[in-house]
Protein backbone atom coordinates (compact mmCIF):
# COMPACT_ATOMS: atom_id res chain seq x y z
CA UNK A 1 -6.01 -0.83 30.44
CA UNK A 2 -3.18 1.29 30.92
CA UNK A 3 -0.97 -0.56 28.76
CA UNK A 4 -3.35 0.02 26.29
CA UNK A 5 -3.45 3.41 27.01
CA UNK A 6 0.27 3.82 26.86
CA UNK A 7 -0.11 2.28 23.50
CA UNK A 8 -2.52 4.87 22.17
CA UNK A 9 -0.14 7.66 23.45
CA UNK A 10 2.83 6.33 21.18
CA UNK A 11 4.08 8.65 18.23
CA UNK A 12 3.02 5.10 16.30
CA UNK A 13 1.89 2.33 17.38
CA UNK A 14 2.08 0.37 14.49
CA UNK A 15 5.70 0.31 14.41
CA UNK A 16 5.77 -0.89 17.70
CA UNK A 17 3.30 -3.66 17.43
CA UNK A 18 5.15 -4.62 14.30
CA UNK A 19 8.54 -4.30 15.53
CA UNK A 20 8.30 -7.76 17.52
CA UNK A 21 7.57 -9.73 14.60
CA UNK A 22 8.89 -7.89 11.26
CA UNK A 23 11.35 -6.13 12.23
CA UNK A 24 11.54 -2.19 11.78
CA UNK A 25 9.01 -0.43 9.31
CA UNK A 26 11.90 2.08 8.90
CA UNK A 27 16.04 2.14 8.57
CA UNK A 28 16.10 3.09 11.92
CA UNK A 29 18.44 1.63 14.19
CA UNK A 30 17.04 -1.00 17.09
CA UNK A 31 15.87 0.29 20.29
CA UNK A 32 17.65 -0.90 23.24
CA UNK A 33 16.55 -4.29 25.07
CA UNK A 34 14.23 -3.11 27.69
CA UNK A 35 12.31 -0.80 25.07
CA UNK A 36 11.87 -4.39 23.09
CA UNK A 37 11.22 -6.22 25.76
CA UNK A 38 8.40 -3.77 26.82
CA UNK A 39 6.63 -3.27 23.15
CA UNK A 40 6.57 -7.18 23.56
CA UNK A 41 4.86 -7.26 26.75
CA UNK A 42 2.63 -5.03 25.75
CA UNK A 43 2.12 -6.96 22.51
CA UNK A 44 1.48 -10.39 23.68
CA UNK A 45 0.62 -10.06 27.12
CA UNK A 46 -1.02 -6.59 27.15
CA UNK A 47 -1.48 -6.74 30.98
CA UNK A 48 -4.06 -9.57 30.96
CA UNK A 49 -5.83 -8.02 27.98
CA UNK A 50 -6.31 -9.00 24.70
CA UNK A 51 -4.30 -6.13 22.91
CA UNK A 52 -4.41 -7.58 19.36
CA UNK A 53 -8.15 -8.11 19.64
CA UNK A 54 -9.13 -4.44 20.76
CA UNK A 55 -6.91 -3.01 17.77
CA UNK A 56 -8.92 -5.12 15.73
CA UNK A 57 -11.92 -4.48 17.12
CA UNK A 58 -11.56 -1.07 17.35
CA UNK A 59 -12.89 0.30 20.35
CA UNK A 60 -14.02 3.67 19.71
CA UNK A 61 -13.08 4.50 23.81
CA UNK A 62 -9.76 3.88 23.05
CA UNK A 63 -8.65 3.53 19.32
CA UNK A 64 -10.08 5.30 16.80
CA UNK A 65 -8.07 4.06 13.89
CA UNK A 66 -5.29 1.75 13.94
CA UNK A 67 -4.06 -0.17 11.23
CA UNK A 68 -2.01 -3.44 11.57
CA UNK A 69 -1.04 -6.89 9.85
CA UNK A 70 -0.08 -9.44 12.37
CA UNK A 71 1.81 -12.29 11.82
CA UNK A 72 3.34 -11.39 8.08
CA UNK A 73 5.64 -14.07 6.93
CA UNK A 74 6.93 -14.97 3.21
CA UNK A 75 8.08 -12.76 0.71
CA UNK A 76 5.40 -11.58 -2.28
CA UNK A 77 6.67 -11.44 -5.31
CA UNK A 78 4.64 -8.46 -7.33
CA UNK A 79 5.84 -8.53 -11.02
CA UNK A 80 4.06 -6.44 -13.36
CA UNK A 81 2.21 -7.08 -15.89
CA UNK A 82 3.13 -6.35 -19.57
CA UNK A 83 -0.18 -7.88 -21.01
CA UNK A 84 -1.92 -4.72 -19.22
CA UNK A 85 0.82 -2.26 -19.84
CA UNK A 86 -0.39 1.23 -21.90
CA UNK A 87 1.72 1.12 -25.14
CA UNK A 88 3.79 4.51 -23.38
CA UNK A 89 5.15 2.63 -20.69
CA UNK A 90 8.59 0.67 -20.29
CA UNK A 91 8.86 -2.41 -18.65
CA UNK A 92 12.12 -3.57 -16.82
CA UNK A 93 12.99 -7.05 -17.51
CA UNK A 94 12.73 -8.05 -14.25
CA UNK A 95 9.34 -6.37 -14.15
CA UNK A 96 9.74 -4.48 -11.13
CA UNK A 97 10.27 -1.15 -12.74
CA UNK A 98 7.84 0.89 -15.08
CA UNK A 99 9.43 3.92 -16.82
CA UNK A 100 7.26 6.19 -18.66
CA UNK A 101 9.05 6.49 -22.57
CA UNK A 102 6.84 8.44 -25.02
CA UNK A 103 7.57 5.91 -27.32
CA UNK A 104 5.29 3.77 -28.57
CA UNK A 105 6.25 0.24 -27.58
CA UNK A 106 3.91 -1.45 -30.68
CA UNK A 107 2.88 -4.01 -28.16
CA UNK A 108 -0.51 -5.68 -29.79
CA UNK A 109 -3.81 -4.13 -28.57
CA UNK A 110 -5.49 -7.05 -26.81
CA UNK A 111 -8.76 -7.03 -24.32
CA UNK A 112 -6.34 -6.54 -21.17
CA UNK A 113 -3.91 -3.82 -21.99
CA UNK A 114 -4.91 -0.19 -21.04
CA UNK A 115 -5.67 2.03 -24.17
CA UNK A 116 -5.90 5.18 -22.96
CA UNK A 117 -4.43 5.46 -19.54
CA UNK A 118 -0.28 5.06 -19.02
CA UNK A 119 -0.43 2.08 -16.14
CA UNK A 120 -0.05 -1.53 -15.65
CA UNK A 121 -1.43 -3.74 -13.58
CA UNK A 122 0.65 -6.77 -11.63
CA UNK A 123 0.59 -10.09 -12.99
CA UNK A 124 -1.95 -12.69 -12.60
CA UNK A 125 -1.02 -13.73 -8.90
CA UNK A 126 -3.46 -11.83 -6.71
CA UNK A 127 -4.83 -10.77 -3.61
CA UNK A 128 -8.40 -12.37 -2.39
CA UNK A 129 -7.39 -13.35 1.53
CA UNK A 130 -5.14 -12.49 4.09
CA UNK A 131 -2.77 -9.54 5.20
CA UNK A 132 -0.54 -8.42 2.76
CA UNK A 133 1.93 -5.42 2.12
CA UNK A 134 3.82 -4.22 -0.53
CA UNK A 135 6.38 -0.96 -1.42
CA UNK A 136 7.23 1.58 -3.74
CA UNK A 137 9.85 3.51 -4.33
CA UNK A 138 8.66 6.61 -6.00
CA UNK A 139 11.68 8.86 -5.59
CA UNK A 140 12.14 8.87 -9.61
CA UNK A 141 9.05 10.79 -10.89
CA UNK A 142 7.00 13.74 -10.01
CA UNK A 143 3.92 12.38 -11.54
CA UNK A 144 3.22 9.13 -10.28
CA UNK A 145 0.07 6.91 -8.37
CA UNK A 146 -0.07 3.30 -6.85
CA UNK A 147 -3.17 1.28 -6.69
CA UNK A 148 -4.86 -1.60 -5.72
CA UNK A 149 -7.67 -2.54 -8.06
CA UNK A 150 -10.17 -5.64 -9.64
CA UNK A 151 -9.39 -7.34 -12.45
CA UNK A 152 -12.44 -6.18 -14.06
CA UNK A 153 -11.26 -2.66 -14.09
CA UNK A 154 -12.09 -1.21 -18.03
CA UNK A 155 -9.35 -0.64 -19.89
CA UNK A 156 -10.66 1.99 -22.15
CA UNK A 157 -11.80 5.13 -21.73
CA UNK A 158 -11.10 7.99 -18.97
CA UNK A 159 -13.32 5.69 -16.80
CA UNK A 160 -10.58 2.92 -16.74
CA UNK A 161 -8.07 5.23 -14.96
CA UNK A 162 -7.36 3.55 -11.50
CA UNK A 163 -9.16 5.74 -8.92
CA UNK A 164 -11.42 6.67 -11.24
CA UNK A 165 -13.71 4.10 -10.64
CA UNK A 166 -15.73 1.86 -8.21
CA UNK A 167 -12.66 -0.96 -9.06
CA UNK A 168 -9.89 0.79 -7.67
CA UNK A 169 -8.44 2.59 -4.97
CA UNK A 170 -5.20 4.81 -5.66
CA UNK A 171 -2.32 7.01 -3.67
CA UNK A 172 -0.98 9.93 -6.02
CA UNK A 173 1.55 12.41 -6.90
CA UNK A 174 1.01 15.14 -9.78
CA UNK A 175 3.38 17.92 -9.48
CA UNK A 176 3.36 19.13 -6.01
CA UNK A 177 -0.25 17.81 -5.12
CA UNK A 178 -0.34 14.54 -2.89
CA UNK A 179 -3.67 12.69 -2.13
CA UNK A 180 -5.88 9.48 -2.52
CA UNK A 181 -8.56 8.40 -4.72
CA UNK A 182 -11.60 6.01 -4.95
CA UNK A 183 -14.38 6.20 -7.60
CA UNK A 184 -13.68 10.00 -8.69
CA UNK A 185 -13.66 11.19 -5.25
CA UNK A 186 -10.43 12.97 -3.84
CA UNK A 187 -9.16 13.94 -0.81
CA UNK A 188 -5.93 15.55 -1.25
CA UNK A 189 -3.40 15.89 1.40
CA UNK A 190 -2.20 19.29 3.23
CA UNK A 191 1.75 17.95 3.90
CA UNK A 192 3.58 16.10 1.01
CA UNK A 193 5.39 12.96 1.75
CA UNK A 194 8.72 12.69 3.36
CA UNK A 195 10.18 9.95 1.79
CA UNK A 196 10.61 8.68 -1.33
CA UNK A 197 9.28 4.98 -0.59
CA UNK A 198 5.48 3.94 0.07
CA UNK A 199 3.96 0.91 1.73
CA UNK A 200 0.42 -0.56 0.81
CA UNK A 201 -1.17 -2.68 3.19
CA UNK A 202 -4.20 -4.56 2.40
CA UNK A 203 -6.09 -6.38 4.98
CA UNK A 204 -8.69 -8.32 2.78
CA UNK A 205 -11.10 -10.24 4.73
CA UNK A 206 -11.45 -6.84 6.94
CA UNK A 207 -11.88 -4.57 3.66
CA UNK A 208 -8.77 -1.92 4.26
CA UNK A 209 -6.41 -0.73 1.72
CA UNK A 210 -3.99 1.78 3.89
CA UNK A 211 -1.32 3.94 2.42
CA UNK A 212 1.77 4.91 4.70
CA UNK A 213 4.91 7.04 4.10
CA UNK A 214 8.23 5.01 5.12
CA UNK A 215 9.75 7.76 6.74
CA UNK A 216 11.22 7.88 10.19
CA UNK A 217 9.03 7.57 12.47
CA UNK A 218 6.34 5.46 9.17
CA UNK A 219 3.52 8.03 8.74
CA UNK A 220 -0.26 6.82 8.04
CA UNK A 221 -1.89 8.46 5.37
CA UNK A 222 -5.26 7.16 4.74
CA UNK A 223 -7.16 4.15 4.97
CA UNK A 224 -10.18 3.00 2.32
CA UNK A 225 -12.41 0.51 4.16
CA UNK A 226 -15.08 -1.45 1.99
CA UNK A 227 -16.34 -5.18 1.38
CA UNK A 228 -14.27 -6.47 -1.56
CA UNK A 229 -15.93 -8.55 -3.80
CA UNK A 230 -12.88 -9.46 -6.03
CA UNK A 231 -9.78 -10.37 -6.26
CA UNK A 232 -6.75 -7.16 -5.89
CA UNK A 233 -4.23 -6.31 -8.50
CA UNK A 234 -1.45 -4.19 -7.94
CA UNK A 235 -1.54 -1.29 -10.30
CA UNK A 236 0.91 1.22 -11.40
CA UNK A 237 0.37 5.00 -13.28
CA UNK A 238 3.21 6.55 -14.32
CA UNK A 239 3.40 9.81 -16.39
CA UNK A 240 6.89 11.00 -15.85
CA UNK A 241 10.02 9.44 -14.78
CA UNK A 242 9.72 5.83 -13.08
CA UNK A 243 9.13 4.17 -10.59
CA UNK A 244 10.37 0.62 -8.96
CA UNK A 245 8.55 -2.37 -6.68
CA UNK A 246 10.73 -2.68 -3.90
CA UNK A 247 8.86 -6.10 -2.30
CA UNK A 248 6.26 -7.02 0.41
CA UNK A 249 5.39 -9.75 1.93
CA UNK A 250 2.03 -12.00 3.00
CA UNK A 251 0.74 -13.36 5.54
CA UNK A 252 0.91 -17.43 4.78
């Protein structure tokens, strides 16, 4: 137990539990040996105690909130979507990039492309098991949000906007104003973010779609919990500037 308790008293925790098997969260340069060799103690031998199954667990007594991916291996390739992409919106041709133009791109208006909102959805690969991440690098816009939604998201109407909705859940920047959003309900954030790039972890059998700043030491920002019930898209909303899909990876 007071392993575990040495855990709970770290700046972040997650770093150090993922440290050991993906490497830094952060540009940060490695700790020394006995630092690593200690965060791996802790990690697989905990002392005798099952440390990855209390964090799962969550034992009120001694975690309140911790989220972590174990075990990610593989790279995910997110590419957006053109199909979905509102007619304002620029696609990079290696569709990891989504510039907002003001020009109407005279793509044809089909059942999947947004009408009335300016995002894009990824591509038909999608989320329905395991741990997966994925990042953002947001530095280029001042008006931005990234999302994790259904498929069967509308795509008309002020309903349709990601976050808006029952469908989607949605990390955002307009102006100065930072925050998260699920089914018209807001809760905006008292410090902005310190970094330009933003991680998205989705653990999908255990319902949790959590946001984190990437800066030094990674900063948790908020965690949606909930029983999915469909497949997850990556979505995009852009209405200023652009923004690029750095990578992620899965758990295989």
């Amino acid at each position: 137990m007071r392993d575990i308790e040495e855990l709970c008293n770290m700046t972040d925790p997650l770093t150090v539990l993922q440290e050991s098997d993906t490497g830094d969260l952060c540009d940060t340069e490695d700790g020394d040996n006995k630092d690593r060799e200690r965060h791996e103690e802790l990690l697989h031998d905990g002392g005798g105690v099952d440390v990855a199954g209390v964090l799962h667990t969550g034992l009120s007594d001694i975690i309140t909130e911790v989220n972590v991916s174990f075990y990610i291996q593989g790279a995910e390739d997110i590419l957006l979507d053109g199909n979905t992409a509102h007619n304002k919106l620029h696609i990079s041709d290696d569709r990891k990039t989504v510039s907002w133009s003001g020009r109407n791109q005279n793509r044809p208006v089909t059942p999947e492309r947004f009408q009335d909102c300016p995002q894009v959805m990824s591509s038909s690969w999608s989320f329905s098991s395991g741990r997966h991440y994925w990042e953002v690098d947001v530095g280029g816009s001042n008006r931005w949000g990234v999302r994790m939604c259904y498929p069967s998201i509308d795509r008309r109407g002020w309903q349709s906007g990601i976050g808006w909705n029952n469908k989607s859940w949605d990390l955002y920047r307009i102006g100065n104003q930072y925050g998260v959003t699920h089914d018209r309900n807001k809760t905006n954030f008292h410090r902005n973010l310190s970094s330009t790039r933003v991680r998205i972890y989705l653990d999908y059998e255990a319902g949790r779609i959590s946001f984190y700043d990437l800066c030094d030491p990674i900063r948790h920002l908020h965690t949606f919990t909930t029983t999915f019930t469909e497949p997850l898209h990556a979505g995009v909303y852009i209405g200023r500037g652009c923004i690029k899909i750095c990578g992620g990876n899965r758990e295989m």
